[in-house]
N, C-alpha and C. Protein backbone atom coordinates (compact mmCIF):
# COMPACT_ATOMS: atom_id res chain seq x y z
N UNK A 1 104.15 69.92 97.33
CA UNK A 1 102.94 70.23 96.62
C UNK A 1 102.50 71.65 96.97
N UNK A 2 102.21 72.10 95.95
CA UNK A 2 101.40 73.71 96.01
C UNK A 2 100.50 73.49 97.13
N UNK A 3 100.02 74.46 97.93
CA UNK A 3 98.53 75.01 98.37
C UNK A 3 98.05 76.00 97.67
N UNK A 4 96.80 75.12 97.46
CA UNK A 4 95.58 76.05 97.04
C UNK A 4 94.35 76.50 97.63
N UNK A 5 94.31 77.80 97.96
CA UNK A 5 93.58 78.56 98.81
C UNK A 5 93.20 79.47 98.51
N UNK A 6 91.68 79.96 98.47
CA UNK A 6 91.16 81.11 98.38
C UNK A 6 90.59 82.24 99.56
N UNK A 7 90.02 83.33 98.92
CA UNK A 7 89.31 83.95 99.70
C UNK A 7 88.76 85.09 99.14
N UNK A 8 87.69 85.55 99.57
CA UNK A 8 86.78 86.54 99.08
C UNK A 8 86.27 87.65 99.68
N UNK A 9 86.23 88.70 99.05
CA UNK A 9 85.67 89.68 99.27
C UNK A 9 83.99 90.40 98.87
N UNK A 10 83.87 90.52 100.04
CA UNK A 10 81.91 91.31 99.94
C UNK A 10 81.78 92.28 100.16
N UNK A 11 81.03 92.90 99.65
CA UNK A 11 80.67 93.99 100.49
C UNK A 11 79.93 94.36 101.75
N UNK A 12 78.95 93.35 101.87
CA UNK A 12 78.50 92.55 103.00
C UNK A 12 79.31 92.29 104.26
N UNK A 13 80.07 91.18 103.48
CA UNK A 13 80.85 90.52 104.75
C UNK A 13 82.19 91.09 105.03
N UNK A 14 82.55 91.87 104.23
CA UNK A 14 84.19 92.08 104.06
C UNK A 14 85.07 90.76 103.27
N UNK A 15 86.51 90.76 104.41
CA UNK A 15 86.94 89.70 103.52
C UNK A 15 86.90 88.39 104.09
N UNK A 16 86.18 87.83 103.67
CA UNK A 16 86.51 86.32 104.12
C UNK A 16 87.18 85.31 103.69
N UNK A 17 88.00 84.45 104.45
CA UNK A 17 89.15 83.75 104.12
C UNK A 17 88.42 82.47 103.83
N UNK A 18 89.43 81.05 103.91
CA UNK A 18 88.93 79.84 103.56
C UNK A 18 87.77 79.93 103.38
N UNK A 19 87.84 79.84 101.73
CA UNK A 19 86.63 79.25 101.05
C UNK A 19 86.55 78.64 99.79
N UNK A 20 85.54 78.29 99.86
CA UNK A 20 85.53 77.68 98.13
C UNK A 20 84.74 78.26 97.36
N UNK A 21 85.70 78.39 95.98
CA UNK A 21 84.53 78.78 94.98
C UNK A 21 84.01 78.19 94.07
N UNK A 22 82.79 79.07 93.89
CA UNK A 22 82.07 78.29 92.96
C UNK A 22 81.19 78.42 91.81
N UNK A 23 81.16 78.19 90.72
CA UNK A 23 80.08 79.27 89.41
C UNK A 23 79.79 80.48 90.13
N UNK A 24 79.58 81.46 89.07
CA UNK A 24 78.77 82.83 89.39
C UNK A 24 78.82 83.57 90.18
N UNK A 25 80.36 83.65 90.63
CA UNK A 25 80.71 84.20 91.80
C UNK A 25 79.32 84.52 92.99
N UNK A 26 79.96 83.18 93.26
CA UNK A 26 79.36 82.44 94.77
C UNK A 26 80.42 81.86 95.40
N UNK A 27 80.60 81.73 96.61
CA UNK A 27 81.28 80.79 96.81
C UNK A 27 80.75 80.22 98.32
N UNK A 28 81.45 78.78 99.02
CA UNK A 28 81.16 78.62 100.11
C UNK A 28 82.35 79.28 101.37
N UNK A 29 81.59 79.54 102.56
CA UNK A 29 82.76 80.07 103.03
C UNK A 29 82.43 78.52 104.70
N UNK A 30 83.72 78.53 104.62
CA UNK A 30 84.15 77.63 105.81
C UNK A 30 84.07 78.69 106.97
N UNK A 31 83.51 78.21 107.79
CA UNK A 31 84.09 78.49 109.40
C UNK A 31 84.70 77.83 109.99
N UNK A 32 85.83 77.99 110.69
CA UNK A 32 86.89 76.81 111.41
C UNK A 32 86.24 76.33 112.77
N UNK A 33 86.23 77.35 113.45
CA UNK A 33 85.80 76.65 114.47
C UNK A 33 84.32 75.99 114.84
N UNK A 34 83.47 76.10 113.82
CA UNK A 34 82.23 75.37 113.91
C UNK A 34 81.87 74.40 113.12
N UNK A 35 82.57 74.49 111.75
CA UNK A 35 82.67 73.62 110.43
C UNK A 35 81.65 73.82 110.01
N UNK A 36 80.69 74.63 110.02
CA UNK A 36 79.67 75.50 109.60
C UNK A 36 79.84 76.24 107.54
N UNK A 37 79.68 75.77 107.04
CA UNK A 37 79.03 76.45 105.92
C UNK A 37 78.04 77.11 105.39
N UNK A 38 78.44 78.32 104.73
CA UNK A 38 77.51 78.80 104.31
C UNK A 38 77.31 79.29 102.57
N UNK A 39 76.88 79.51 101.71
CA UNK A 39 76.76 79.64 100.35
C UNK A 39 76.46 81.31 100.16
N UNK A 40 77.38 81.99 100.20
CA UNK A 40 77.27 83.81 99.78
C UNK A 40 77.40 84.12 98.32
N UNK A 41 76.62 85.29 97.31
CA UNK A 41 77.40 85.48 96.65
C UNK A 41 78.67 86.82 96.94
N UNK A 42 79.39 86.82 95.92
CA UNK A 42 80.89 88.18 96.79
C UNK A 42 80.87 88.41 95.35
N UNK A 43 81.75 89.67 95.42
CA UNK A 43 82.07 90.53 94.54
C UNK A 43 83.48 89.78 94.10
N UNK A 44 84.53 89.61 94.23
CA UNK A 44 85.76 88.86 94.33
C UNK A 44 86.06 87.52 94.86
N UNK A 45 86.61 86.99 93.72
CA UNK A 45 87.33 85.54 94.79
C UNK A 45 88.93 85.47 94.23
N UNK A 46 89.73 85.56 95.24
CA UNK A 46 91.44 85.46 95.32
C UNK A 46 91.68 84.83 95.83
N UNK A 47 92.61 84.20 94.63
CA UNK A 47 93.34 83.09 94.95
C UNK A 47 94.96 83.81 95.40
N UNK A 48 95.64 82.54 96.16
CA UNK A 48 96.39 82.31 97.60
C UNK A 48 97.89 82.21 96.24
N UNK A 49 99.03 82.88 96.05
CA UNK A 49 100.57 83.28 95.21
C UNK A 49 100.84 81.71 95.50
N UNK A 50 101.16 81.46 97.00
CA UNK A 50 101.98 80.31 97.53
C UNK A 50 103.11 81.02 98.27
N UNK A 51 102.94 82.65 98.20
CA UNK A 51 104.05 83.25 98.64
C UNK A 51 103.49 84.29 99.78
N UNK A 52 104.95 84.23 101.17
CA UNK A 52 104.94 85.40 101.87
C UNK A 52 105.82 86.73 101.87
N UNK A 53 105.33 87.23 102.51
CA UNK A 53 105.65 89.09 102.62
C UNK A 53 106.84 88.55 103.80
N UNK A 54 107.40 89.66 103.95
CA UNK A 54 108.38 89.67 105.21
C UNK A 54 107.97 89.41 106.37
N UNK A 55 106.86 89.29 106.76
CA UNK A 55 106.53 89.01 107.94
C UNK A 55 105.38 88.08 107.89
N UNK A 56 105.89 86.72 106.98
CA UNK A 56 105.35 85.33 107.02
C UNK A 56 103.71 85.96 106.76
N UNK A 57 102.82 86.88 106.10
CA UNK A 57 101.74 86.79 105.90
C UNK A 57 101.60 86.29 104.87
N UNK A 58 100.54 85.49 104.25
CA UNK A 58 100.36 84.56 103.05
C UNK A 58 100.12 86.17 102.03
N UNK A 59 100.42 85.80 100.87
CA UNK A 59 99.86 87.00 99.39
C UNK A 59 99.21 86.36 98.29
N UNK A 60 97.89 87.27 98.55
CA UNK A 60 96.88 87.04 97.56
C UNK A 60 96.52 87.59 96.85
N UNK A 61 96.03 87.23 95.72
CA UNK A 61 95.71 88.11 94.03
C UNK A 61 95.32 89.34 94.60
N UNK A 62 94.74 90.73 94.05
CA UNK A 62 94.53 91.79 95.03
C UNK A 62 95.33 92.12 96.05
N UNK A 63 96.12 92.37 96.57
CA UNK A 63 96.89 92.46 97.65
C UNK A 63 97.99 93.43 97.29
N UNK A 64 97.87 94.66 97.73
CA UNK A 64 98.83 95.32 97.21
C UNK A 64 100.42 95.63 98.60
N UNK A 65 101.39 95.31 97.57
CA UNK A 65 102.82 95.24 98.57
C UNK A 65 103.67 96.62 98.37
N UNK A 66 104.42 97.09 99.41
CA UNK A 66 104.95 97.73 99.38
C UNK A 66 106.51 97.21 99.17
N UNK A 67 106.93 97.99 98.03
CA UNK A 67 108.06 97.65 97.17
C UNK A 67 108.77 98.51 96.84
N UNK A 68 109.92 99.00 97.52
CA UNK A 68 111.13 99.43 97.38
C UNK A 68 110.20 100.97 97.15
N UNK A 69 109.71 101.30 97.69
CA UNK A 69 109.12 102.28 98.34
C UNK A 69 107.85 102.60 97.57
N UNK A 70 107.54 101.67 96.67
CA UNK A 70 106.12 101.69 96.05
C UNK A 70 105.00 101.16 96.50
N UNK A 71 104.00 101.18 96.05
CA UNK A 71 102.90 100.07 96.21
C UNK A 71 102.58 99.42 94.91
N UNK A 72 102.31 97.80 95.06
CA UNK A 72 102.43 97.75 93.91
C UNK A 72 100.85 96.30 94.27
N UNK A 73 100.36 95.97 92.98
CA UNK A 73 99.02 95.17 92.96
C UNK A 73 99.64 94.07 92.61
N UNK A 74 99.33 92.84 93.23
CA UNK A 74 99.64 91.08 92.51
C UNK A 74 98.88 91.10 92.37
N UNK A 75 98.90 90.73 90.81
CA UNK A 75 97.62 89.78 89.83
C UNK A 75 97.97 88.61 89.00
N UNK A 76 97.09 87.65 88.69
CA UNK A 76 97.19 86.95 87.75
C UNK A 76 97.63 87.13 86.27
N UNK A 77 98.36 87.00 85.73
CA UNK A 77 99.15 87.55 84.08
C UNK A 77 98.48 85.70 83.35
N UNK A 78 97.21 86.06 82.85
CA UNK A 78 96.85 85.16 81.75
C UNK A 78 97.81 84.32 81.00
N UNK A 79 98.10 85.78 80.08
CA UNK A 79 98.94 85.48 79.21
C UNK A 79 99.93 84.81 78.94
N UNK A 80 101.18 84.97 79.95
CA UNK A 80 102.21 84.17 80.64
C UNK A 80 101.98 83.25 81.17
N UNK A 81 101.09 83.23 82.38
CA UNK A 81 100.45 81.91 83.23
C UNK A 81 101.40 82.12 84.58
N UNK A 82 101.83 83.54 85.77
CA UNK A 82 102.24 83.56 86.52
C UNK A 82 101.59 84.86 87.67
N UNK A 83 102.18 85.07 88.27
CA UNK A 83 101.69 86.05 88.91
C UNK A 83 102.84 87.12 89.04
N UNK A 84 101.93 88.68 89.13
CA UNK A 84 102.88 89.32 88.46
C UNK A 84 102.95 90.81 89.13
N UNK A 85 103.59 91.81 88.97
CA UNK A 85 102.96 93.15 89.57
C UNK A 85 102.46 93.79 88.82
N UNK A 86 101.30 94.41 88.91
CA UNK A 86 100.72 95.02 87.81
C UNK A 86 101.53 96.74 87.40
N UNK A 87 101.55 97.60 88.02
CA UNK A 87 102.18 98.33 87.21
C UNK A 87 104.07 97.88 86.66
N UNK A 88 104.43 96.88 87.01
CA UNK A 88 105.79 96.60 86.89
C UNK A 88 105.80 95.75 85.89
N UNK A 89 105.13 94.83 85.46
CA UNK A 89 104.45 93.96 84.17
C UNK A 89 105.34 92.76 84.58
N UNK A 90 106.25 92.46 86.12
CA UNK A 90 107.13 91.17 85.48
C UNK A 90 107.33 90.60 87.19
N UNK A 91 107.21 89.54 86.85
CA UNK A 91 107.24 88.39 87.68
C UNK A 91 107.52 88.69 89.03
N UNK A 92 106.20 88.32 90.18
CA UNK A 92 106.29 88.84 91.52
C UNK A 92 107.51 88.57 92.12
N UNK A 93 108.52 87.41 92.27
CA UNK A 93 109.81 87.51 92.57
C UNK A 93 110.87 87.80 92.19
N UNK A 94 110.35 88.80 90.69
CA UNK A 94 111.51 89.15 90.20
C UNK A 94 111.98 90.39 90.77
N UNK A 95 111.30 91.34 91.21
CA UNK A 95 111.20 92.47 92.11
C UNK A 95 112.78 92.61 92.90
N UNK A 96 113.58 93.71 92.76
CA UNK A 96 115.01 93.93 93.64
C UNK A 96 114.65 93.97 94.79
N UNK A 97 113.35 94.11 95.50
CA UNK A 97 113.28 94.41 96.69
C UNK A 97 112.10 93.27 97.08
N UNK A 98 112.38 92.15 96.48
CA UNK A 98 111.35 90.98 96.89
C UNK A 98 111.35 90.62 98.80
N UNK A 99 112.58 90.62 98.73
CA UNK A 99 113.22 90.33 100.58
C UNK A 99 112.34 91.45 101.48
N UNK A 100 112.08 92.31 101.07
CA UNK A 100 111.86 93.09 102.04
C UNK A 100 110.02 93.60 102.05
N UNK A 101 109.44 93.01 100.63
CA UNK A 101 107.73 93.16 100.52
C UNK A 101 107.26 92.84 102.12
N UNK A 102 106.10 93.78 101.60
CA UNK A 102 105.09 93.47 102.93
C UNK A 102 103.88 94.20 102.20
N UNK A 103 102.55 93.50 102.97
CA UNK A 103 101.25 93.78 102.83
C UNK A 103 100.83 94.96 103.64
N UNK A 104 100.67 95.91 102.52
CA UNK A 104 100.16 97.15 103.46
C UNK A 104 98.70 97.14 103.28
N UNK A 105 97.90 96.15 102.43
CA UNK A 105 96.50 96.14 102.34
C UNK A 105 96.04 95.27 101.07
N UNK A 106 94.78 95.33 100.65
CA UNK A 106 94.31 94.81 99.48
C UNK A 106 93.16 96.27 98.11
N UNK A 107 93.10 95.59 97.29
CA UNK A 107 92.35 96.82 96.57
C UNK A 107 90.81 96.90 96.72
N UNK A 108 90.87 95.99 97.30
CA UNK A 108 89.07 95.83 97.71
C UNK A 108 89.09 96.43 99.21
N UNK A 109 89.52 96.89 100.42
CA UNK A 109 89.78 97.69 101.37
C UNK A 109 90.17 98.83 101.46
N UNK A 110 91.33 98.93 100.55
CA UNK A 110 92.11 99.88 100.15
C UNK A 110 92.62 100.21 98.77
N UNK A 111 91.27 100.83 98.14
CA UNK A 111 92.15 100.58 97.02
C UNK A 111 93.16 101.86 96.55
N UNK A 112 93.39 101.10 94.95
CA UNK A 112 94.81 102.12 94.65
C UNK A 112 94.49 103.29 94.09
N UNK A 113 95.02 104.48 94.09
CA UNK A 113 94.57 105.63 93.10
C UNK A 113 94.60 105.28 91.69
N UNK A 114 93.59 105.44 90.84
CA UNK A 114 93.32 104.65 89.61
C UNK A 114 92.86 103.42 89.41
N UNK A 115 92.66 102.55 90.57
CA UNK A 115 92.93 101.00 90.16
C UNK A 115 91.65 100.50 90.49
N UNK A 116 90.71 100.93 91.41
CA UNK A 116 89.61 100.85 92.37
C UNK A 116 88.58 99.99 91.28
């Protein structure tokens, strides 16, 4: 079975992981070690590929990878119904240099020239 996992970005808080979302970009954010909730609104909520980078980090919508010496943005592709690279237009594992991706950041931290 898939995992489904989000996480969000504030400007406030930065990025915060496990959470849920919810209407009107709000969402709740979990704390692990207290089980503490709280109800924020954020600027972003990204959702979790199901896929890792070379060095087992999870990849999330926003998240830009370095690819065969590029950087490149995963996003959601509507249209199709997959996830995809945005300047490359085609399927995140279709990439020649899928084996070797890694997360050099996200576009809400870092964003891209043009993309911000």
């Amino acid at each position: 079975m898939r995992e489904i996992k989000f996480r969000a970005w504030s400007k406030d808080g930065g990025m915060l992981p496990a959470v849920v979302p919810l209407p009107d970009n709000h969402i709740i954010e979990i704390q692990p070690m207290t089980h503490h909730a709280r109800a924020i609104k954020v600027e972003a909520i990204m959702q979790y590929t199901g896929l890792h980078d070379k060095n087992g980090k999870e990849i999330y919508e926003g998240d830009i990878l370095g690819l065969c010496g590029d950087n490149e943005l995963v996003e959601w592709d509507e249209k199709d119904g997959h996830w995809t690279l945005r300047d490359k237009g085609f399927l995140l594992r279709a990439n020649p240099c899928w084996a070797s991706c890694e997360i050099i950041g996200n576009i809400y931290e870092n964003p891209m020239e043009g993309n911000a």
